[in-house]
N, C-alpha and C. Protein backbone atom coordinates (compact mmCIF):
# COMPACT_ATOMS: atom_id res chain seq x y z
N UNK A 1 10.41 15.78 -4.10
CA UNK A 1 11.30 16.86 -3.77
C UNK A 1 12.68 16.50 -4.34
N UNK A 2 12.74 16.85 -5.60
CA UNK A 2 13.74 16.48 -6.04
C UNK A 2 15.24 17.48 -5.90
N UNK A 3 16.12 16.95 -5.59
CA UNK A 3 17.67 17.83 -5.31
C UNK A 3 17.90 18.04 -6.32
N UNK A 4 18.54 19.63 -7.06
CA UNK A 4 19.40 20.24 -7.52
C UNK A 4 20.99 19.27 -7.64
N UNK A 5 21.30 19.21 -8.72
CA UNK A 5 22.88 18.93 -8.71
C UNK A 5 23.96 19.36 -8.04
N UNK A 6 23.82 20.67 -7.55
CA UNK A 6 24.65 21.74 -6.59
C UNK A 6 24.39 21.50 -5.44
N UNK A 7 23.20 21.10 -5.12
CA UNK A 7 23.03 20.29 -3.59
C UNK A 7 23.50 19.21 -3.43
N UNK A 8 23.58 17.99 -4.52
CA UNK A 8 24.01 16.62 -4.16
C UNK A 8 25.13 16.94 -3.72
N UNK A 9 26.01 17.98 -4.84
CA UNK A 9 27.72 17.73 -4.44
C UNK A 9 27.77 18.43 -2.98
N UNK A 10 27.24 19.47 -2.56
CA UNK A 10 27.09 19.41 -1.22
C UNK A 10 27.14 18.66 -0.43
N UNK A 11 26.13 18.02 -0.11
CA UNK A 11 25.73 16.75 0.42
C UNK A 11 26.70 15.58 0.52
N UNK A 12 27.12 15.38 -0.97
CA UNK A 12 27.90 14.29 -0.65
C UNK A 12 29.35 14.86 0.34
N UNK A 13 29.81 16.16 -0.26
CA UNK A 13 31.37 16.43 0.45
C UNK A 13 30.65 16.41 2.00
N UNK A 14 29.70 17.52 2.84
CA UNK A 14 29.23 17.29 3.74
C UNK A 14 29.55 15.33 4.45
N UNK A 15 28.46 14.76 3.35
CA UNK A 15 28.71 13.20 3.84
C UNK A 15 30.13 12.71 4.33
N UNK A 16 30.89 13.06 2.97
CA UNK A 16 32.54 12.70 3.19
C UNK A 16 33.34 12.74 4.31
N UNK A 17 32.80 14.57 4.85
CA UNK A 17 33.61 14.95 5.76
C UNK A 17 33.14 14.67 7.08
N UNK A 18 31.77 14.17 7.44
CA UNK A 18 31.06 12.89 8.04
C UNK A 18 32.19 11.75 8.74
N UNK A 19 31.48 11.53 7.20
CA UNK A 19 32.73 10.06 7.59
C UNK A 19 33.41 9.72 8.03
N UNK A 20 34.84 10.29 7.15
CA UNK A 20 35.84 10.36 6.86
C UNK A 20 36.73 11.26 8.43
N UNK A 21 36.21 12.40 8.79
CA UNK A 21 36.88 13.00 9.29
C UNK A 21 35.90 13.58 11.08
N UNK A 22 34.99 12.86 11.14
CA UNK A 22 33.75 12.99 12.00
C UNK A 22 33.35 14.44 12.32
N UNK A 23 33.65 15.71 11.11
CA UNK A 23 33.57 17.04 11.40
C UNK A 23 31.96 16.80 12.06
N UNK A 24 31.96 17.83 13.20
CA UNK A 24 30.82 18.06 13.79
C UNK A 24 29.63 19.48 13.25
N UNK A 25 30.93 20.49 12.68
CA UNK A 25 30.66 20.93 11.73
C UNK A 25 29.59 20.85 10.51
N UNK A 26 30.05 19.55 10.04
CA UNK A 26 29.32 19.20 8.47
C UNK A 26 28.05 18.27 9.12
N UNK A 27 27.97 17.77 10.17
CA UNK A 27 26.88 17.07 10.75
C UNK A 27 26.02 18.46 11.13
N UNK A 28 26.54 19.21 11.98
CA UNK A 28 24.87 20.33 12.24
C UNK A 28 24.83 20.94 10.26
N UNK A 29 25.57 21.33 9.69
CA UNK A 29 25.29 21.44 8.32
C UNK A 29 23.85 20.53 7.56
N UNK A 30 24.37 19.36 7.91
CA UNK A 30 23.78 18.73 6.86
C UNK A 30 22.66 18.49 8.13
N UNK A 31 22.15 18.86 9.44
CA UNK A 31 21.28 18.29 9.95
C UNK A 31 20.24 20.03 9.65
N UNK A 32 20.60 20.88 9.41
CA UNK A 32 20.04 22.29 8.92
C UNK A 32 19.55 21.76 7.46
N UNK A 33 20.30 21.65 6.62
CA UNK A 33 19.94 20.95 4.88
C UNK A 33 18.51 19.79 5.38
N UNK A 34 18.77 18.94 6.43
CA UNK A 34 17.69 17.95 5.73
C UNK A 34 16.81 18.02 6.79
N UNK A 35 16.80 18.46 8.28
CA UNK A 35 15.40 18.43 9.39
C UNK A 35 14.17 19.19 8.74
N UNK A 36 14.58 20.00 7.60
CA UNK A 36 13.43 20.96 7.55
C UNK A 36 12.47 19.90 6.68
N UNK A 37 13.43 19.06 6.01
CA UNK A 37 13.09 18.03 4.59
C UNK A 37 12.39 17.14 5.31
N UNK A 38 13.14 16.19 6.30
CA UNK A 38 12.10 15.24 6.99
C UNK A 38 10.80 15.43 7.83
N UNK A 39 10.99 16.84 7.99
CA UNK A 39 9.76 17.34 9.11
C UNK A 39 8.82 17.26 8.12
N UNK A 40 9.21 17.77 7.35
CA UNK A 40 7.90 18.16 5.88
C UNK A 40 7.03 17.06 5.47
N UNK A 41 8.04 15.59 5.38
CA UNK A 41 7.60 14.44 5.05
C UNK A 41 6.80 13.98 6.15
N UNK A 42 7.15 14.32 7.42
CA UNK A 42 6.20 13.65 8.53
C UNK A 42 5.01 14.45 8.49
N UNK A 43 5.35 15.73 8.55
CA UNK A 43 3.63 16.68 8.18
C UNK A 43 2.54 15.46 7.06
N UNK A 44 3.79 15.49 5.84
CA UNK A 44 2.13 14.98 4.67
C UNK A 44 1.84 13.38 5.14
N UNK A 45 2.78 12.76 5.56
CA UNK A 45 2.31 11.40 6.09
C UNK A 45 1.67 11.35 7.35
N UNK A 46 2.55 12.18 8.56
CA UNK A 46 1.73 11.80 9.65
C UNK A 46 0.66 12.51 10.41
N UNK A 47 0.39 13.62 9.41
CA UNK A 47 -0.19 14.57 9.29
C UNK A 47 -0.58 14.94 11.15
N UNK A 48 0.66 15.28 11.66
CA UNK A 48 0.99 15.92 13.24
C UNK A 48 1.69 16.48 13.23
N UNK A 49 1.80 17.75 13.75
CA UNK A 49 3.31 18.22 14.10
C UNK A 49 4.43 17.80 14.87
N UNK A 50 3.66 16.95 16.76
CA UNK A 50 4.52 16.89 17.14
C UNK A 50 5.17 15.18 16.54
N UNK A 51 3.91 14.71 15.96
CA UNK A 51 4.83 13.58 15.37
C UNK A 51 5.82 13.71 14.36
N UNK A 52 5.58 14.76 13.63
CA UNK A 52 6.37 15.27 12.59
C UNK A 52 8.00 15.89 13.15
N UNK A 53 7.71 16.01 13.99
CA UNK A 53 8.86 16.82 14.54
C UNK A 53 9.96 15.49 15.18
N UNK A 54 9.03 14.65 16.21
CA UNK A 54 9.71 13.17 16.07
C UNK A 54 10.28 12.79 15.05
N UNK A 55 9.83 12.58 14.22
CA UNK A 55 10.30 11.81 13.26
C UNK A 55 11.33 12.63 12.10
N UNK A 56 11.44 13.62 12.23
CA UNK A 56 12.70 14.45 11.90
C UNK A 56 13.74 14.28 12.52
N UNK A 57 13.57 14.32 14.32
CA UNK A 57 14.79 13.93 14.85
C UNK A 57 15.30 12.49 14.74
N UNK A 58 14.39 11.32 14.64
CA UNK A 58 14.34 10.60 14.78
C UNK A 58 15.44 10.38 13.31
N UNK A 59 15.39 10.85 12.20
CA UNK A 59 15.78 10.20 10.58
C UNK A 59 16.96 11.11 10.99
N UNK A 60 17.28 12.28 11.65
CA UNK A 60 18.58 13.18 11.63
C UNK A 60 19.27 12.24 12.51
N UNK A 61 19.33 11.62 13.55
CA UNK A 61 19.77 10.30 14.53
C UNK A 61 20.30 9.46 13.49
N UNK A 62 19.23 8.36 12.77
CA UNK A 62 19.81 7.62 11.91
C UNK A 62 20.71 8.00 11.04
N UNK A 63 20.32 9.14 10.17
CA UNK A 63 21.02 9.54 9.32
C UNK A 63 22.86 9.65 9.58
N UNK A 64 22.96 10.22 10.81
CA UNK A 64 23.90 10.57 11.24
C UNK A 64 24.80 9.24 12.03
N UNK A 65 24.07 8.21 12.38
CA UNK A 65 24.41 7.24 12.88
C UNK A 65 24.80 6.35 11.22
N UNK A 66 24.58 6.32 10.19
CA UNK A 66 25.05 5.79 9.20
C UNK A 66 25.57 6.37 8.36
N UNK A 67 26.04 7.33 8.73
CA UNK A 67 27.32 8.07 7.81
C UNK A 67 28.33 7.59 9.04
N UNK A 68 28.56 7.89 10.31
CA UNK A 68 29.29 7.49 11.38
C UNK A 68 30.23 6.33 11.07
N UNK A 69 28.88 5.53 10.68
CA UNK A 69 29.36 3.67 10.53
C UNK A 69 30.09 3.80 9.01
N UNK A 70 29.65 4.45 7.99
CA UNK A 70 30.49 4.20 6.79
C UNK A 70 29.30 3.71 6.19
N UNK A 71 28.06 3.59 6.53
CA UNK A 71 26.75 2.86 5.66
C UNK A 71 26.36 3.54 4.92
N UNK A 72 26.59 4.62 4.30
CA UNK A 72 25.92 5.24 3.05
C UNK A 72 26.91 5.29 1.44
N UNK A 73 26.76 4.11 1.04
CA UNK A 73 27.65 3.71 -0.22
C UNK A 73 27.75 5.15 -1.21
N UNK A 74 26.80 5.28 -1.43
CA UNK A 74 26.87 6.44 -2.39
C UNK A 74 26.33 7.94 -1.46
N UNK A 75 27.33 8.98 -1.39
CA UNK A 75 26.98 10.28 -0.84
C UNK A 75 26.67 11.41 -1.38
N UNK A 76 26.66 11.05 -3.05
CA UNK A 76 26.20 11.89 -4.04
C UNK A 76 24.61 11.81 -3.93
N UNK A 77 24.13 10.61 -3.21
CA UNK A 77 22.69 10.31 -3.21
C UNK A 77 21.92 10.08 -2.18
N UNK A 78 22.04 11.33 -0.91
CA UNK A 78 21.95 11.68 0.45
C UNK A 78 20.85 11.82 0.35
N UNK A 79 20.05 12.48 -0.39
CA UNK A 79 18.56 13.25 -0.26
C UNK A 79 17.69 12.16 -0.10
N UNK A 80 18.13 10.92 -1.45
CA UNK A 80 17.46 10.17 -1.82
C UNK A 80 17.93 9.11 -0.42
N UNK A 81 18.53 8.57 0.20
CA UNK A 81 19.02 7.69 1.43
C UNK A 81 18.53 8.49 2.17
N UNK A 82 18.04 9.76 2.59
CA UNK A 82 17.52 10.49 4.05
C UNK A 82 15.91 10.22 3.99
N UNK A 83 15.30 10.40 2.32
CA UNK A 83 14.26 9.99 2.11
C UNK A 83 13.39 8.38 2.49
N UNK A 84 14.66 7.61 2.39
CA UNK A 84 14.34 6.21 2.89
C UNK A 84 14.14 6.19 3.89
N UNK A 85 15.30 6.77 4.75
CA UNK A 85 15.14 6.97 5.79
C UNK A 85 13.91 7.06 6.62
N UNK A 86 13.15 8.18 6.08
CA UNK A 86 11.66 8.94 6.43
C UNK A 86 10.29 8.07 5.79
N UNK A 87 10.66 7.15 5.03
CA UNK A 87 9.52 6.34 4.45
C UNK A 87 9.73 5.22 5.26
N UNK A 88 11.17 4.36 5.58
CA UNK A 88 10.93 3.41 6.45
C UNK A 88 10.85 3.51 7.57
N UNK A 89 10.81 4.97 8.38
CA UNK A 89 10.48 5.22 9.86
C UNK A 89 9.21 5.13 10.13
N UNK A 90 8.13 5.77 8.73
CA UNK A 90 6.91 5.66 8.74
C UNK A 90 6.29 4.59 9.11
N UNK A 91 6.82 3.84 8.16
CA UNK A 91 6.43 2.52 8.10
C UNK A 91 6.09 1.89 9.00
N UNK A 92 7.42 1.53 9.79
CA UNK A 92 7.63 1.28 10.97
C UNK A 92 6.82 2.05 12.21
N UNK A 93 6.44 2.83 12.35
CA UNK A 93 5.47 4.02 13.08
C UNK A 93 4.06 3.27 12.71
N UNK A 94 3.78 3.18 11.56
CA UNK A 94 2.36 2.69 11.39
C UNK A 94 2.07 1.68 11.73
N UNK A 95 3.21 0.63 11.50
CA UNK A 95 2.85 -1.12 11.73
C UNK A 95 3.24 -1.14 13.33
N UNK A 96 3.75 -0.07 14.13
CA UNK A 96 3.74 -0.33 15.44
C UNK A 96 2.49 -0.21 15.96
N UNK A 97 2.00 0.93 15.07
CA UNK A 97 0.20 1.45 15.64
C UNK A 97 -0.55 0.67 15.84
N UNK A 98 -0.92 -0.11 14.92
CA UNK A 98 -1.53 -1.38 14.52
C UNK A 98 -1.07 -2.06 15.71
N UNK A 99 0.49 -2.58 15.78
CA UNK A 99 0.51 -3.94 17.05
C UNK A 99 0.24 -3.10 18.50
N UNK A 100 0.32 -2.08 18.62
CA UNK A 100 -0.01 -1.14 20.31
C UNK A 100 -1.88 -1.59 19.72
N UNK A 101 -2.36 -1.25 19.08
CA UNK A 101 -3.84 -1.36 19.43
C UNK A 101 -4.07 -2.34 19.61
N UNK A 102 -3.72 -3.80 18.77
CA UNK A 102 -4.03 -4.54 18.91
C UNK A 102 -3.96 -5.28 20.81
N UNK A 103 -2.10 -4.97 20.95
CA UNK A 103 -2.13 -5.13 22.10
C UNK A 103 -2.30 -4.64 23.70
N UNK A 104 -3.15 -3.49 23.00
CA UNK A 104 -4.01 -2.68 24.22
C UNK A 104 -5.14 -3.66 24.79
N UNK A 105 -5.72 -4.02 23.51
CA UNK A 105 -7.13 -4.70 23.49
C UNK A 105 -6.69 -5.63 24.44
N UNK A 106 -5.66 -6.74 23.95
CA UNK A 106 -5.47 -7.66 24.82
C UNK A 106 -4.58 -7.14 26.28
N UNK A 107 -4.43 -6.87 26.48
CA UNK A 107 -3.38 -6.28 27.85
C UNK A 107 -3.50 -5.07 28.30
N UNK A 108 -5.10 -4.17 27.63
CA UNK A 108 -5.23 -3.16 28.29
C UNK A 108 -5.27 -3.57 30.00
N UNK A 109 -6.26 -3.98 30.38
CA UNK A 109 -6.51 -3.99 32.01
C UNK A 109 -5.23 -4.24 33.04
N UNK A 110 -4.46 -5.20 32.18
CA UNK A 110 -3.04 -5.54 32.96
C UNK A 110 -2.16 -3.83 33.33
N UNK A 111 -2.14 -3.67 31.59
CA UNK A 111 -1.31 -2.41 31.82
C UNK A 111 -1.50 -1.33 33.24
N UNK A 112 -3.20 -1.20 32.75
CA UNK A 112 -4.11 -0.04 33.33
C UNK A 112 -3.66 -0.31 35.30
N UNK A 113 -3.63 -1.86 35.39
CA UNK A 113 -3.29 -1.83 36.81
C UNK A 113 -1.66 -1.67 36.99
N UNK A 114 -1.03 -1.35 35.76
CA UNK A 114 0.70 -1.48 36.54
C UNK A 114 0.74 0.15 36.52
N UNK A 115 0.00 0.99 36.25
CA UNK A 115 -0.03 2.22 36.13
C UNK A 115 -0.58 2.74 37.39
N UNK A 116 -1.14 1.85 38.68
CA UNK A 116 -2.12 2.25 39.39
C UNK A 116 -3.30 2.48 39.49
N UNK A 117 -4.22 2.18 38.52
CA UNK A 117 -5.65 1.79 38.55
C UNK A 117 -6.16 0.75 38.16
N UNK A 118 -7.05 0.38 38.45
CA UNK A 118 -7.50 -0.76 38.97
C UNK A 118 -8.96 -0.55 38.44
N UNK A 119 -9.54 0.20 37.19
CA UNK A 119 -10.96 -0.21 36.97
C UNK A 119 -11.81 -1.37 37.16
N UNK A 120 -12.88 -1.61 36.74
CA UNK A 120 -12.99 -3.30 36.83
C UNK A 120 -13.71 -2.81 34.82
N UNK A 121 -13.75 -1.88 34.71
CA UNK A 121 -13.70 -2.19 32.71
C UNK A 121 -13.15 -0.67 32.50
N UNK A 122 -11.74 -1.01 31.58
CA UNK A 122 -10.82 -0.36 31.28
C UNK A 122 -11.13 0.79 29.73
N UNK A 123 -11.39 1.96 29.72
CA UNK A 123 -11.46 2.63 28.98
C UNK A 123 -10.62 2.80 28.06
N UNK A 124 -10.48 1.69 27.10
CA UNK A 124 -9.57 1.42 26.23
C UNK A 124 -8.96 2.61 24.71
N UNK A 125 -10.34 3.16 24.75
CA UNK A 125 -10.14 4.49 24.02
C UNK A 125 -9.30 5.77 24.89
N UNK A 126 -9.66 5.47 25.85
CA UNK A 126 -9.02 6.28 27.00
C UNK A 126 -7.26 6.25 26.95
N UNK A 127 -7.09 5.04 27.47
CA UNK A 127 -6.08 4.45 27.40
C UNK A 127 -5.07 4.72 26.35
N UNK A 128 -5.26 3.93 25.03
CA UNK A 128 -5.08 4.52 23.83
C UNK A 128 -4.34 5.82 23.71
N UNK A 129 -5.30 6.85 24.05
CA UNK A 129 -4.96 8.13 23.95
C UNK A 129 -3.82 8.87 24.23
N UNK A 130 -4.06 8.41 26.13
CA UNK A 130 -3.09 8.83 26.93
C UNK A 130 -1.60 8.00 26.10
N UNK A 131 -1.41 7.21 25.89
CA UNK A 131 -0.37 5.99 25.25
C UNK A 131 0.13 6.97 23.83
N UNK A 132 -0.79 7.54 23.25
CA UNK A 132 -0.76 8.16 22.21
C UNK A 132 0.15 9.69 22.33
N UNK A 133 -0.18 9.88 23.86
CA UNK A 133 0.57 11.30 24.45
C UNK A 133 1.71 11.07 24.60
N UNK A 134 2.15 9.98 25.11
CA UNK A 134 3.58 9.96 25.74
C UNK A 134 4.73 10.20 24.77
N UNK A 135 5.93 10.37 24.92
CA UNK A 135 6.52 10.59 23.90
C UNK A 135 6.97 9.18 23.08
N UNK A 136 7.81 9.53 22.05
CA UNK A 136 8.39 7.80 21.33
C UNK A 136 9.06 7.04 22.59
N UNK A 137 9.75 7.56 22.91
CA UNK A 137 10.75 7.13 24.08
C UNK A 137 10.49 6.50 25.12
N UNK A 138 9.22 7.27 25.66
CA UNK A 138 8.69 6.41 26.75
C UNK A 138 7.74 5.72 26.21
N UNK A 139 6.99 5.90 25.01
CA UNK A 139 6.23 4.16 24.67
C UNK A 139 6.86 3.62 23.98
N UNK A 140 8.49 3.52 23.68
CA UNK A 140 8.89 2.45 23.37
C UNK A 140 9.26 1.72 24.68
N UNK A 141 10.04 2.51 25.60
CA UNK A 141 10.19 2.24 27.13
C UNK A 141 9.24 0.73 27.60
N UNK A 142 7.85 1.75 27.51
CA UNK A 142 6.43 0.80 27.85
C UNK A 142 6.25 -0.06 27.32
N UNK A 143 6.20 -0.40 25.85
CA UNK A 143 6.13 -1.34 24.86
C UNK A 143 7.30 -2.22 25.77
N UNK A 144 8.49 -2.27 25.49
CA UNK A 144 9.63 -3.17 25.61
C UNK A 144 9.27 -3.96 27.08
N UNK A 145 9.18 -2.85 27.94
CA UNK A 145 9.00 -3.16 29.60
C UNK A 145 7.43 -4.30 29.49
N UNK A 146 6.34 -3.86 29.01
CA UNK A 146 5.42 -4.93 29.61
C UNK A 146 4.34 -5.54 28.16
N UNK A 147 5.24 -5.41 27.43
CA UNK A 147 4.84 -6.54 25.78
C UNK A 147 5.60 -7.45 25.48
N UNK A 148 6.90 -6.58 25.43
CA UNK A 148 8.28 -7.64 25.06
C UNK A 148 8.66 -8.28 26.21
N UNK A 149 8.30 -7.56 27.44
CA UNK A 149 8.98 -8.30 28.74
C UNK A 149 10.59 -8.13 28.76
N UNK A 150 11.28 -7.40 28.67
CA UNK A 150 12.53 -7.37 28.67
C UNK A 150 12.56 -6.36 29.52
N UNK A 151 13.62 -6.57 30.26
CA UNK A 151 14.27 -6.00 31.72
C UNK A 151 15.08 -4.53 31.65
N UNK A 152 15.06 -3.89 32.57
CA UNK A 152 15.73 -2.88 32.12
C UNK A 152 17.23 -2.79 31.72
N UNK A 153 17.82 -3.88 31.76
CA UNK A 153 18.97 -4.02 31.35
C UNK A 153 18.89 -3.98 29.98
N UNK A 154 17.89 -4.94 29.35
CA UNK A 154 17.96 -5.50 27.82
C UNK A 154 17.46 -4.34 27.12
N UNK A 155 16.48 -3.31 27.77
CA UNK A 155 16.20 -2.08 27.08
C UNK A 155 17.32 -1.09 27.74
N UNK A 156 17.91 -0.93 28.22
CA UNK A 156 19.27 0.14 28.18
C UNK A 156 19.68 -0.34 27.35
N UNK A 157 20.58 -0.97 27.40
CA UNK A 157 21.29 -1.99 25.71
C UNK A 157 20.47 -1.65 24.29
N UNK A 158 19.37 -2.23 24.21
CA UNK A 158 18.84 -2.12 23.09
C UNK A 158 18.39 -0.55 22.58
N UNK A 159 18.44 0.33 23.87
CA UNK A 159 18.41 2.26 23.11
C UNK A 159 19.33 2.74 23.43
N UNK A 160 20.73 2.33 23.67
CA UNK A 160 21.74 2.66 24.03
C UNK A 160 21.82 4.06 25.14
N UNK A 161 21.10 3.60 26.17
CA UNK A 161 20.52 4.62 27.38
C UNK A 161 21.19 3.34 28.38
N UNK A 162 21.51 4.39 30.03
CA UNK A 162 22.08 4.05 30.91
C UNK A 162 20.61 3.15 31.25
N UNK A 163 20.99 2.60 32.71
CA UNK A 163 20.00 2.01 33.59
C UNK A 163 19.25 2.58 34.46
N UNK A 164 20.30 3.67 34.47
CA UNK A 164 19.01 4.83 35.35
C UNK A 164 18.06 5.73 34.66
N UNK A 165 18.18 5.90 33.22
CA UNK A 165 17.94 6.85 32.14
C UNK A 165 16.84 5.86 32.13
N UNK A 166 16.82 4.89 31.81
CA UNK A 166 15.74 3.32 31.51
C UNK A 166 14.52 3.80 32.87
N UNK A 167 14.94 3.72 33.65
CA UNK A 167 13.99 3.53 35.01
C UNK A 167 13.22 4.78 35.02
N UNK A 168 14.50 6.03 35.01
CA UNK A 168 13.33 7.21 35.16
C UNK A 168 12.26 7.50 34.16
N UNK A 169 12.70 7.12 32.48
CA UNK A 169 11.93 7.10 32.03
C UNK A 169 10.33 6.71 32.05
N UNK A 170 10.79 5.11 32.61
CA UNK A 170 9.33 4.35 32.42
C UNK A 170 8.60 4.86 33.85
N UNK A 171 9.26 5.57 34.65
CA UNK A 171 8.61 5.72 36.06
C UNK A 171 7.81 7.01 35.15
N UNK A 172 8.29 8.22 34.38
CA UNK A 172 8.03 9.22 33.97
C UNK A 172 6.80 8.62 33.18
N UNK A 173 6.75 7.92 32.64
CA UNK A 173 5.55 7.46 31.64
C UNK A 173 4.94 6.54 32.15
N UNK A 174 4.96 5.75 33.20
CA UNK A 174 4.04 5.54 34.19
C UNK A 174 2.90 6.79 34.88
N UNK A 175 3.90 7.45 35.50
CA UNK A 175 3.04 8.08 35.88
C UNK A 175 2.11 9.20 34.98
N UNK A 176 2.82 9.79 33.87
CA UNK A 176 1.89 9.90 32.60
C UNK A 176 0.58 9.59 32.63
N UNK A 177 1.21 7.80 31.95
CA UNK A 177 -0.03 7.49 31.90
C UNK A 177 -1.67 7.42 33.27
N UNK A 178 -1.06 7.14 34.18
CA UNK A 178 -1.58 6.95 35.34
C UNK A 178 -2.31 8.45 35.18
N UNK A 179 -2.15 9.42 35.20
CA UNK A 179 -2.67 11.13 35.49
C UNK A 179 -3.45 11.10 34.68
N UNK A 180 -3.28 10.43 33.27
CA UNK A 180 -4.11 11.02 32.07
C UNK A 180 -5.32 10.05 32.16
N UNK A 181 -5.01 8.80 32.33
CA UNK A 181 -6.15 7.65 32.93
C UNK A 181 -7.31 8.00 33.83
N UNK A 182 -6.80 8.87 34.79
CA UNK A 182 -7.47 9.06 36.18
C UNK A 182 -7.60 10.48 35.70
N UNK A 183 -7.02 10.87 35.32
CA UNK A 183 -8.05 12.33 35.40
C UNK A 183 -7.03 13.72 35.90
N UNK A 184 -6.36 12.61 36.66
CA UNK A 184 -5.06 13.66 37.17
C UNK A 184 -5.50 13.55 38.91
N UNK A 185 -6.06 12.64 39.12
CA UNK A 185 -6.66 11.92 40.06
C UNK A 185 -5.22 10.92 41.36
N UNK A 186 -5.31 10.95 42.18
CA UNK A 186 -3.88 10.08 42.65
C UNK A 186 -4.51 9.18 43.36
C-alpha cells in the first residue's frame, strides 16, 4: 500500500503539528488517515475482525505515543513507520500465542483453579478458547498477574493504568474466564 506524495506531505505536517505543537486536531486527523490502514493489515494477517480492530487501536496508541515523545525521525515517512508499527505488533501477537499455549499446557490446572474450578483434568482446548475471548487487556492483565507473577502494582506501572483499573480488570477476566470454563455455571 504504497502512499501518494500528496499524502506523505500530509502526514508529515500532520506529524509536525503532533509534535511540535500537541494539536489534538492533527492526532484524530491522522488517526482517520491511518485506523482504516492498520485495520486492513490486521484483517490479511490476523485474519479476525475483532483482532483486527485491536490491533488498529493498538498501532493508533503507539503511533501517537511516538510522535508525543519526538520518536519519529523522519515524518515525511509516516505510512512507512505506522506500517512497522503493524508488522511488529503482529509479531509480537504471534510469539505471545505460542508462549500462552505453551504456558497453558504447563499451568493450565493452576490457572483453571484461580478462576474457581477445580476439575481434576482441565479442558485445555477449552481453556485456550475462553483465554482467546478475553480482551488484549485483560490477558495481558492474566498473563502478567499469574506467569510473570508481578503484583498489581508492577502491572499498573507497566500499562500505565491506576490500581484499581488493575484489580477490576483481572477480577473482570477472572470471572470471564470462570463463566466460559463452566458453562456459565457458578
Amino acid at each position: 500500500m504504497e502512499a501518494r506524495h500528496d499524502d506523505s506531505v500530509e502526514d508529515a505536517a500532520l506529524a509536525r503539528r503532533i509534535m511540535l505543537d500537541r494539536d489534538a486536531s492533527a492526532e484524530a486527523l491522522l488517526c482517520q488517515r491511518f485506523l482504516p490502514r492498520a485495520r486492513a493489515y490486521g484483517l490479511r494477517h490476523l485474519r479476525d475482525a475483532a483482532a483486527a480492530s485491536d490491533l488498529a487501536q493498538d498501532v493508533m496508541v503507539l503511533l501517537l505515543e511516538a510522535l508525543r515523545a519526538g520518536r519519529v525521525e523522519e515524518p515525511d515517512r509516516l505510512a512507512a513507520f505506522t506500517m512497522g508499527i503493524c508488522r511488529h505488533t503482529v509479531l509480537q501477537w504471534k510469539t505471545g500465542d505460542r508462549r500462552r499455549l505453551t504456558l497453558l499446557e504447563r499451568f493450565g490446572p493452576e490457572l483453571a483453579s484461580a478462576v474457581g474450578t477445580a476439575p481434576t483434568i482441565v479442558d485445555k482446548d477449552k481453556l485456550a478458547l475462553c483465554f482467546d475471548r478475553l480482551g488484549a487487556r485483560e490477558r495481558t492483565i492474566v498473563v502478567m498477574t499469574y506467569f510473570a507473577d508481578l503484583d498489581g502494582q508492577e502491572i499498573a506501572e507497566e500499562l500505565a493504568m491506576s490500581m484499581g483499573n488493575v484489580r477490576v480488570a483481572r477480577l473482570r477476566a477472572l470471572r470471564h474466564l470462570h463463566d466460559c470454563v463452566t458453562g456459565g455455571a457458578a
